[in-house]
N, C-alpha and C. Protein backbone atom coordinates (compact mmCIF):
# COMPACT_ATOMS: atom_id res chain seq x y z
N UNK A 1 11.04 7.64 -17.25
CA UNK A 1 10.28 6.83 -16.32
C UNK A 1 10.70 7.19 -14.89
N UNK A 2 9.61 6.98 -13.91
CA UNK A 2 9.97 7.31 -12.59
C UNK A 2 9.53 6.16 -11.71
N UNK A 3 9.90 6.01 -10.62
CA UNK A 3 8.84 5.07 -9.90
C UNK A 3 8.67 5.91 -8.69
N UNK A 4 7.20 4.74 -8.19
CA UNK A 4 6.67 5.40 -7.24
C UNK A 4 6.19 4.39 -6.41
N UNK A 5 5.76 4.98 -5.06
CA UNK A 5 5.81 3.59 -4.34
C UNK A 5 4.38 3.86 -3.51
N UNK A 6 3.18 2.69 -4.07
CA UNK A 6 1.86 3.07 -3.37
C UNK A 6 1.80 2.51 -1.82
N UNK A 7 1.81 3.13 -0.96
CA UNK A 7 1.40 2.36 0.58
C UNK A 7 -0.08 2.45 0.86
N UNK A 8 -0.09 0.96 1.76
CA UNK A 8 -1.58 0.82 1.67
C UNK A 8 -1.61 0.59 2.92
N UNK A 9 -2.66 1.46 3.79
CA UNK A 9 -2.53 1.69 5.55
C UNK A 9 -3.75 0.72 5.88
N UNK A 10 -3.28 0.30 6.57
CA UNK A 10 -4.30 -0.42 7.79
C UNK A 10 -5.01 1.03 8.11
N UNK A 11 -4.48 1.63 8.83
CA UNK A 11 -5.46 2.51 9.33
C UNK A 11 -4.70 3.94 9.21
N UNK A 12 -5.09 4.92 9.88
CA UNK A 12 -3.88 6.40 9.56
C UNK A 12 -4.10 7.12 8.92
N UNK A 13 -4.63 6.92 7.71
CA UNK A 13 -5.32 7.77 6.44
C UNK A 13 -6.66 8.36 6.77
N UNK A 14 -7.16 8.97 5.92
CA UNK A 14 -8.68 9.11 6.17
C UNK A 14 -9.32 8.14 5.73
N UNK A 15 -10.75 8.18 6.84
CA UNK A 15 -11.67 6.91 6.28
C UNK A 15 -11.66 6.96 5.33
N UNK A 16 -12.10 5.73 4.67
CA UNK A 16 -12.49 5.08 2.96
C UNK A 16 -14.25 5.25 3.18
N UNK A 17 -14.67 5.15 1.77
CA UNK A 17 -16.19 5.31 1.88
C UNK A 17 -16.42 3.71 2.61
N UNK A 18 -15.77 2.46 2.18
CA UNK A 18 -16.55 1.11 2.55
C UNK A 18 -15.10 0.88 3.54
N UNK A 19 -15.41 1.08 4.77
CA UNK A 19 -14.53 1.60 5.71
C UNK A 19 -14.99 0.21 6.82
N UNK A 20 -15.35 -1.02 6.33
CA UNK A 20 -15.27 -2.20 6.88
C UNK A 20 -13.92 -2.35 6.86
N UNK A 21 -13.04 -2.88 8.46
CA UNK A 21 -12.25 -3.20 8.31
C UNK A 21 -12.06 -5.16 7.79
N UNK A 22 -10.50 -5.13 7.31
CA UNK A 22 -10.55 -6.27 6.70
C UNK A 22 -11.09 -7.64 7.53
N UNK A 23 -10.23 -7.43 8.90
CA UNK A 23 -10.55 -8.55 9.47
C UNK A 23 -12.02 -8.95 9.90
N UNK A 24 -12.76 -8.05 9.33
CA UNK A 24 -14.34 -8.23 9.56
C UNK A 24 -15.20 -8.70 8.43
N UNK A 25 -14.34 -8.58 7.02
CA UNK A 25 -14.54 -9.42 5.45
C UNK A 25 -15.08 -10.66 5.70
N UNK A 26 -16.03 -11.05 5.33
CA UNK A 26 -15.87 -12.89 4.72
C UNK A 26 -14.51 -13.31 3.95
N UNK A 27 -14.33 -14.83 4.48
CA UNK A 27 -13.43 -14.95 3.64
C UNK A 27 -13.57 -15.04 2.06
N UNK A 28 -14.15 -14.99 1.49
CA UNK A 28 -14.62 -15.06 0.17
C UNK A 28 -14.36 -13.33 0.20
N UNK A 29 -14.36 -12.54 0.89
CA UNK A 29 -14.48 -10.76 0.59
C UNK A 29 -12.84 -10.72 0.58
N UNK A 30 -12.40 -11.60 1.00
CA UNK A 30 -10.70 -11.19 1.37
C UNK A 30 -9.78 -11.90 -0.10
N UNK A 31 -10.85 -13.05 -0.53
CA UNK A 31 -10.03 -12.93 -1.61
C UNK A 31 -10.32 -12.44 -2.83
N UNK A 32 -11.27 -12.00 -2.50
CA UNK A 32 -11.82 -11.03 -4.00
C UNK A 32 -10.84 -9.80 -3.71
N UNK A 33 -10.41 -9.45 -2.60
CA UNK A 33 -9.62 -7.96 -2.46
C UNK A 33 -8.60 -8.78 -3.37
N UNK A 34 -8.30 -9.93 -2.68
CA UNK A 34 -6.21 -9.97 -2.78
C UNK A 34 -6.52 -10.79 -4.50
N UNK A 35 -7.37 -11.11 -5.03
CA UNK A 35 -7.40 -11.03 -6.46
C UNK A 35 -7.18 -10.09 -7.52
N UNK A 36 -8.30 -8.97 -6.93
CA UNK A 36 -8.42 -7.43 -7.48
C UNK A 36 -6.67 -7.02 -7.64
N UNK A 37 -6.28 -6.88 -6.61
CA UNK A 37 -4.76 -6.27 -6.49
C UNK A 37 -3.72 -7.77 -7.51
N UNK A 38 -3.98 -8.79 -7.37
CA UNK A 38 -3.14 -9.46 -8.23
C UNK A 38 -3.47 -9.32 -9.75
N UNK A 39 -4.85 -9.30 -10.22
CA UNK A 39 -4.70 -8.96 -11.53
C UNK A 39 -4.37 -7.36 -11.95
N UNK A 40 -4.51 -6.63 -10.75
CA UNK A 40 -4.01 -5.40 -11.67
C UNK A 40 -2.70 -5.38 -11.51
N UNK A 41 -1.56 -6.13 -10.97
CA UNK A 41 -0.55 -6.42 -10.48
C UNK A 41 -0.15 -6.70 -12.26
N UNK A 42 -1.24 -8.13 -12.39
CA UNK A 42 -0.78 -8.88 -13.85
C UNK A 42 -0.77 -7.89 -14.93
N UNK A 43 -1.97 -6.76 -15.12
CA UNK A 43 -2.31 -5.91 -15.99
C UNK A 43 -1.35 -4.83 -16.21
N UNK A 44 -0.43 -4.30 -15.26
CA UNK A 44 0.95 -3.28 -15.17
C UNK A 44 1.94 -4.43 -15.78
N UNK A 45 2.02 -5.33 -15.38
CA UNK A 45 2.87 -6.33 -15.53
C UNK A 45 3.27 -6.19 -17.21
N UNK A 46 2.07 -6.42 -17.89
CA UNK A 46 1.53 -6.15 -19.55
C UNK A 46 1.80 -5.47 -20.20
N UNK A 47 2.13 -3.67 -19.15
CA UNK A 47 2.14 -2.53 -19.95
C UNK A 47 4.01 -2.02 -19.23
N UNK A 48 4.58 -2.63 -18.65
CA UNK A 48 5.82 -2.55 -18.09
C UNK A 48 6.21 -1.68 -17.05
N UNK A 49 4.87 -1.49 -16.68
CA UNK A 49 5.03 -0.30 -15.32
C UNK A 49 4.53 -0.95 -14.24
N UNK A 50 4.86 -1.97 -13.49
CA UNK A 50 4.89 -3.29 -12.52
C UNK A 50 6.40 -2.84 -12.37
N UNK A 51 6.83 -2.94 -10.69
CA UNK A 51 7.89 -3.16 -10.13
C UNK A 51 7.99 -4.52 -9.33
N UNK A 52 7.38 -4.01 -7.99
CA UNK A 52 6.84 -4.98 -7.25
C UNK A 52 5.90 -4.84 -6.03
N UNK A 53 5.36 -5.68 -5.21
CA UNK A 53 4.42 -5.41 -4.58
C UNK A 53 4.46 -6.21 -3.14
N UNK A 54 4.07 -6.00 -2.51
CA UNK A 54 3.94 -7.10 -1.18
C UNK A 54 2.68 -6.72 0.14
N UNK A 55 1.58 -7.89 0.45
CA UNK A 55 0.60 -7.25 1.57
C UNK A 55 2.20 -7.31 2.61
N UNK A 56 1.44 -6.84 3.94
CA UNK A 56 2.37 -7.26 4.90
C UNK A 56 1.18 -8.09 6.43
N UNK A 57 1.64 -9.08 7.03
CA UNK A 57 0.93 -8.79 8.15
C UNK A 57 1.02 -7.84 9.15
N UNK A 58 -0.26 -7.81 9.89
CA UNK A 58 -0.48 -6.48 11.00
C UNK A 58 0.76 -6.51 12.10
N UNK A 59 1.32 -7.75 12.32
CA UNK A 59 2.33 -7.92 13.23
C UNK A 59 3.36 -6.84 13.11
N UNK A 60 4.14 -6.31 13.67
CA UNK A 60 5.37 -5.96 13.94
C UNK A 60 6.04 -5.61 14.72
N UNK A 61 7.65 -5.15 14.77
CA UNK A 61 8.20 -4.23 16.20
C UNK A 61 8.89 -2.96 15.42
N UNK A 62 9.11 -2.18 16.00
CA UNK A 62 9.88 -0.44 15.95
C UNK A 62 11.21 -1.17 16.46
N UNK A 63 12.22 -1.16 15.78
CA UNK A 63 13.80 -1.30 16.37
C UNK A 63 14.65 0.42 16.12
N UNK A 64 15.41 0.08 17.13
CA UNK A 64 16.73 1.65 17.05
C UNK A 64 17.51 1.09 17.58
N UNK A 65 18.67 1.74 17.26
CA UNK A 65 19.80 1.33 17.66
C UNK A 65 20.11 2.14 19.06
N UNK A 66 20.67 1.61 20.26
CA UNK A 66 20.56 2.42 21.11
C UNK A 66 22.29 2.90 21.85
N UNK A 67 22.95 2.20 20.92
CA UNK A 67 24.90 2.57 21.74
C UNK A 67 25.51 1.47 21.16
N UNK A 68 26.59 1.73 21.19
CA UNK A 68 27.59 0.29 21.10
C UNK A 68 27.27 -0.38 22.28
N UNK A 69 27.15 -1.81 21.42
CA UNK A 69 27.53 -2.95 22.55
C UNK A 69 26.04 -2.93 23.36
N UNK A 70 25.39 -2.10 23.28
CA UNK A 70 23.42 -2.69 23.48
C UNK A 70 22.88 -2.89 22.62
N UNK A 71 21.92 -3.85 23.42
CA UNK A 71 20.98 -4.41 22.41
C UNK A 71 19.94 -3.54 21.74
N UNK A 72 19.47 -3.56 20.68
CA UNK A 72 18.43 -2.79 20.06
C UNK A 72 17.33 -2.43 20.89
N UNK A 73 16.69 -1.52 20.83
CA UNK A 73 15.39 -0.77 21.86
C UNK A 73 14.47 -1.45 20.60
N UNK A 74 13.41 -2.47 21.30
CA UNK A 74 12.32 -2.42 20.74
C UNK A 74 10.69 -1.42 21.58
N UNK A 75 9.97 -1.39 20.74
CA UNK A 75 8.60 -1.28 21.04
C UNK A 75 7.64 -1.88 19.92
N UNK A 76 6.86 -2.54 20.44
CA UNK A 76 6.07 -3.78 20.05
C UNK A 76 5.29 -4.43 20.81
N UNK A 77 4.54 -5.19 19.84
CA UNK A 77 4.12 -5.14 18.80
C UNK A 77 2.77 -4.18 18.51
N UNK A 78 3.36 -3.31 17.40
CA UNK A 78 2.67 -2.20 17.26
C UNK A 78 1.24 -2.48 16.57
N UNK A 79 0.45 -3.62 16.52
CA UNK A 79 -0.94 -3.97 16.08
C UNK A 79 -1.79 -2.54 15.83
N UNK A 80 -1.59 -1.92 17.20
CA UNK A 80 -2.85 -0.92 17.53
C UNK A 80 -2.62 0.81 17.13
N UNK A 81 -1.28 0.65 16.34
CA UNK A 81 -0.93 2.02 15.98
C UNK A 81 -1.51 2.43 14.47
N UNK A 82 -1.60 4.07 14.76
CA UNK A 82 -2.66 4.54 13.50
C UNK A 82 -1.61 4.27 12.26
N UNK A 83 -0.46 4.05 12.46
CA UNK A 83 0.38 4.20 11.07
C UNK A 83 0.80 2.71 10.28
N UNK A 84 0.13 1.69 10.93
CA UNK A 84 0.18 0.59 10.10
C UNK A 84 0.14 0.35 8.72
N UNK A 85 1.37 -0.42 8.21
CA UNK A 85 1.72 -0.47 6.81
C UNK A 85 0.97 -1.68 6.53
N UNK A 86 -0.10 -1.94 5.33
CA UNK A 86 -0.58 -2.67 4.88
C UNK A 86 0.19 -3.93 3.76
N UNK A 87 0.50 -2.81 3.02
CA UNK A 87 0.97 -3.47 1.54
C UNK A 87 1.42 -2.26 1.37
N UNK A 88 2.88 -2.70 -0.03
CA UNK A 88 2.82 -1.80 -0.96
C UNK A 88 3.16 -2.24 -2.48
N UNK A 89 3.36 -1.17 -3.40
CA UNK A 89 3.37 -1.58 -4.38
C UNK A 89 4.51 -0.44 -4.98
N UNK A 90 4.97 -0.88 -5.88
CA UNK A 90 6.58 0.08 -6.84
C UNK A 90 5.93 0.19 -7.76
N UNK A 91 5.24 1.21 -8.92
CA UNK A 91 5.36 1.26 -9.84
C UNK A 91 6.55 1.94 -11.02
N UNK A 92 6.61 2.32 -12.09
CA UNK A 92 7.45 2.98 -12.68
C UNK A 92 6.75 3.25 -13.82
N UNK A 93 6.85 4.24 -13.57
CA UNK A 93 5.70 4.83 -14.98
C UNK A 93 6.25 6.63 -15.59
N UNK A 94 5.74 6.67 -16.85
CA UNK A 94 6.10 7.94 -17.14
C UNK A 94 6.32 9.41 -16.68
N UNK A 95 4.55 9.71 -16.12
CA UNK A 95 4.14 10.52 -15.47
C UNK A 95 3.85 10.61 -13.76
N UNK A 96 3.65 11.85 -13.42
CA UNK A 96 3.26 11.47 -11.90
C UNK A 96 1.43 11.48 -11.90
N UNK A 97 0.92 12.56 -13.35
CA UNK A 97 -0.59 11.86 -13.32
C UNK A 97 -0.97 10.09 -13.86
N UNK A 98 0.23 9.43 -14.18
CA UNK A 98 -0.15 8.46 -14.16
C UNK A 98 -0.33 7.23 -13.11
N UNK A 99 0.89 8.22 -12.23
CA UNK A 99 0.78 7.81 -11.04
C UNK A 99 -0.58 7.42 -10.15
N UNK A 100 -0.59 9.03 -10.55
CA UNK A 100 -2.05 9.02 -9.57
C UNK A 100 -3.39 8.35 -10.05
N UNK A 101 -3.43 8.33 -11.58
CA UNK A 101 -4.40 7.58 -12.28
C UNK A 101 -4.10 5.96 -11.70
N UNK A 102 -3.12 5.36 -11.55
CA UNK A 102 -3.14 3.80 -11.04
C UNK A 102 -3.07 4.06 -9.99
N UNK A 103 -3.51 4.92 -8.61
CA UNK A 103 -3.72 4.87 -7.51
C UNK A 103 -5.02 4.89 -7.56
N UNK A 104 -5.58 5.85 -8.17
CA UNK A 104 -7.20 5.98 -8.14
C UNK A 104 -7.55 4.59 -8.42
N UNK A 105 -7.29 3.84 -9.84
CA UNK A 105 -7.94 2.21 -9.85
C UNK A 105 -7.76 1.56 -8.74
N UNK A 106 -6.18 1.35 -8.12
CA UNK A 106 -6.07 0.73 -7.23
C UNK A 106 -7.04 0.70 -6.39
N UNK A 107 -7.39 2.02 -5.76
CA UNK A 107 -8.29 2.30 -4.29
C UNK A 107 -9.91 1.43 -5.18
N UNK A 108 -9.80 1.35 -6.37
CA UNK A 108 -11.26 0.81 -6.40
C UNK A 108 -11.52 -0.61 -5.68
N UNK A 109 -10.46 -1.37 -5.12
CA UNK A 109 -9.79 -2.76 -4.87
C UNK A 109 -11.65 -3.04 -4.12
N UNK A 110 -12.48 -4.20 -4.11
CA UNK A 110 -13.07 -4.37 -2.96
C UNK A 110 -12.91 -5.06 -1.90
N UNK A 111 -13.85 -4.40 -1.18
CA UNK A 111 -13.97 -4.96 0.24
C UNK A 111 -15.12 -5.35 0.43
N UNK A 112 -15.72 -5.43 1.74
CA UNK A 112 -17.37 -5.71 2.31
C UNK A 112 -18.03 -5.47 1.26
N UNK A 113 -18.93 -6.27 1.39
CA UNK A 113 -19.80 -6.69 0.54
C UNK A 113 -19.45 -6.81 -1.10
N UNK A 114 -18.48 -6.82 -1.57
CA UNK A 114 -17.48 -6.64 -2.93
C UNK A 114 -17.72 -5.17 -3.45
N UNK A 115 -17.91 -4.12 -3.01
CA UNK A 115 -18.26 -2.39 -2.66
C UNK A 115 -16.83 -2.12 -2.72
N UNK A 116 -16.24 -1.26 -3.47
CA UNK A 116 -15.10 -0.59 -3.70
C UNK A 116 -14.90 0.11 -2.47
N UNK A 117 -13.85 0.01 -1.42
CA UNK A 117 -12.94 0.62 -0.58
C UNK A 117 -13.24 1.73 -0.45
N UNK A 118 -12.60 2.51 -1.55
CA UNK A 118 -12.12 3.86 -2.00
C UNK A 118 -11.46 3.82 -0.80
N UNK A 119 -10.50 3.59 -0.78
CA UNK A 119 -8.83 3.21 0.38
C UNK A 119 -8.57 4.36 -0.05
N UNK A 120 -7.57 4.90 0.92
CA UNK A 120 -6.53 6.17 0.26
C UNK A 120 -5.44 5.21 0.25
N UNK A 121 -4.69 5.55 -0.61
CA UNK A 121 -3.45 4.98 -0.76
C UNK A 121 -1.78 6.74 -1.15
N UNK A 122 -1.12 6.16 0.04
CA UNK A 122 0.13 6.91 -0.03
C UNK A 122 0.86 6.56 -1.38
N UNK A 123 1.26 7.88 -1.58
CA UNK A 123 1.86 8.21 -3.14
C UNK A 123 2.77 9.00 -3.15
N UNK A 124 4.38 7.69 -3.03
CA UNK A 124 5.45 8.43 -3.14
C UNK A 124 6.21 8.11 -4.33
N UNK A 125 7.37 9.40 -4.46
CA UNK A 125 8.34 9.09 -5.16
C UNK A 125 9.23 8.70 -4.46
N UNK A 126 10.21 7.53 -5.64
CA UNK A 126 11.48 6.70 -4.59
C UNK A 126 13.05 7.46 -5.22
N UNK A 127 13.44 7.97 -4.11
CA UNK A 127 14.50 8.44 -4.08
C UNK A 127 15.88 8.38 -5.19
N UNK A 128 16.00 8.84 -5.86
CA UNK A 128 17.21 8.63 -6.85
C UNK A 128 16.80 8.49 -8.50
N UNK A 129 15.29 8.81 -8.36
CA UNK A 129 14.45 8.73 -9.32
C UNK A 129 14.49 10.10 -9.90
N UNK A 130 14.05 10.12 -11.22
CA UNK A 130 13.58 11.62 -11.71
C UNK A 130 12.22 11.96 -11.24
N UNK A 131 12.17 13.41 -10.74
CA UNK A 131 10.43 13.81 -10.59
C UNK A 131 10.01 14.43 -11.87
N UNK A 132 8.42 13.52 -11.85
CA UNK A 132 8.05 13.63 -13.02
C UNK A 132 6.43 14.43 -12.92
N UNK A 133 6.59 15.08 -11.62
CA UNK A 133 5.83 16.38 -11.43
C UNK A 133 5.89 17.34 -11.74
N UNK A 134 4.83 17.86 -12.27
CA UNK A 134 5.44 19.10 -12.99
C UNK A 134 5.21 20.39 -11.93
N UNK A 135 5.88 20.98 -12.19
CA UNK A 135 6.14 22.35 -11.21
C UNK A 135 5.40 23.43 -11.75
């Protein structure tokens, strides 16, 4: 088993075909998304390849450390940057095409008008793991 860790971008990726952004959803469109992603959440859950998952809000700051004895360098709040982290998700699963097979469902998640996304979603392996790519 390996895990892998899906990131889900606000923006940064290439467009999605239903490339409505969220905050422009009905609310009824926003929870059909955050349903979609909880039952397939429940459905890995079933088959034991569920780690864990979390949306995030758009809010945040960039911290570094900048010397002893100063205070941290922020820049913030980064709302308007292309590399916004949405959500992510841990799986652990056998393969890395299985990987990519529960990324592909994932991206079916909807949005506007309940029209499948087709989101790209980032697809990593987590460090200290076996790669289960084949070479």
């Amino acid at each position: 088993m390996a895990k892998y860790l899906f990131l889900k971008h606000y923006r940064g990726a290439p467009d999605s075909i239903n490339g409505v952004p969220m905050d422009q959803w009905t609310p009824a469109e926003v929870d059909d998304h955050m349903q979609y992603m909880n039952d397939f959440a429940d459905k890995l859950r079933t088959t034991g390849e569920f780690v864990s998952s979390q949306a995030l809000r758009p809010e945040g700051t960039f911290v570094r450390y900048d010397g002893e004895g100063k205070p941290p360098v922020t820049d913030g709040p980064f709302a308007e940057t292309k590399d916004l982290i949405a959500g992510w998700m841990i799986i652990d699963v056998d393969t890395y095409e299985r990987a990519l097979e529960l990324a592909g469902e994932l991206s079916a998640a909807p949005g506007a008008n309940g029209k499948p996304i087709h989101e790209w979603l980032e697809v990593r392996p987590l460090m200290g793991n076996p790669m289960t790519i084949n070479e």
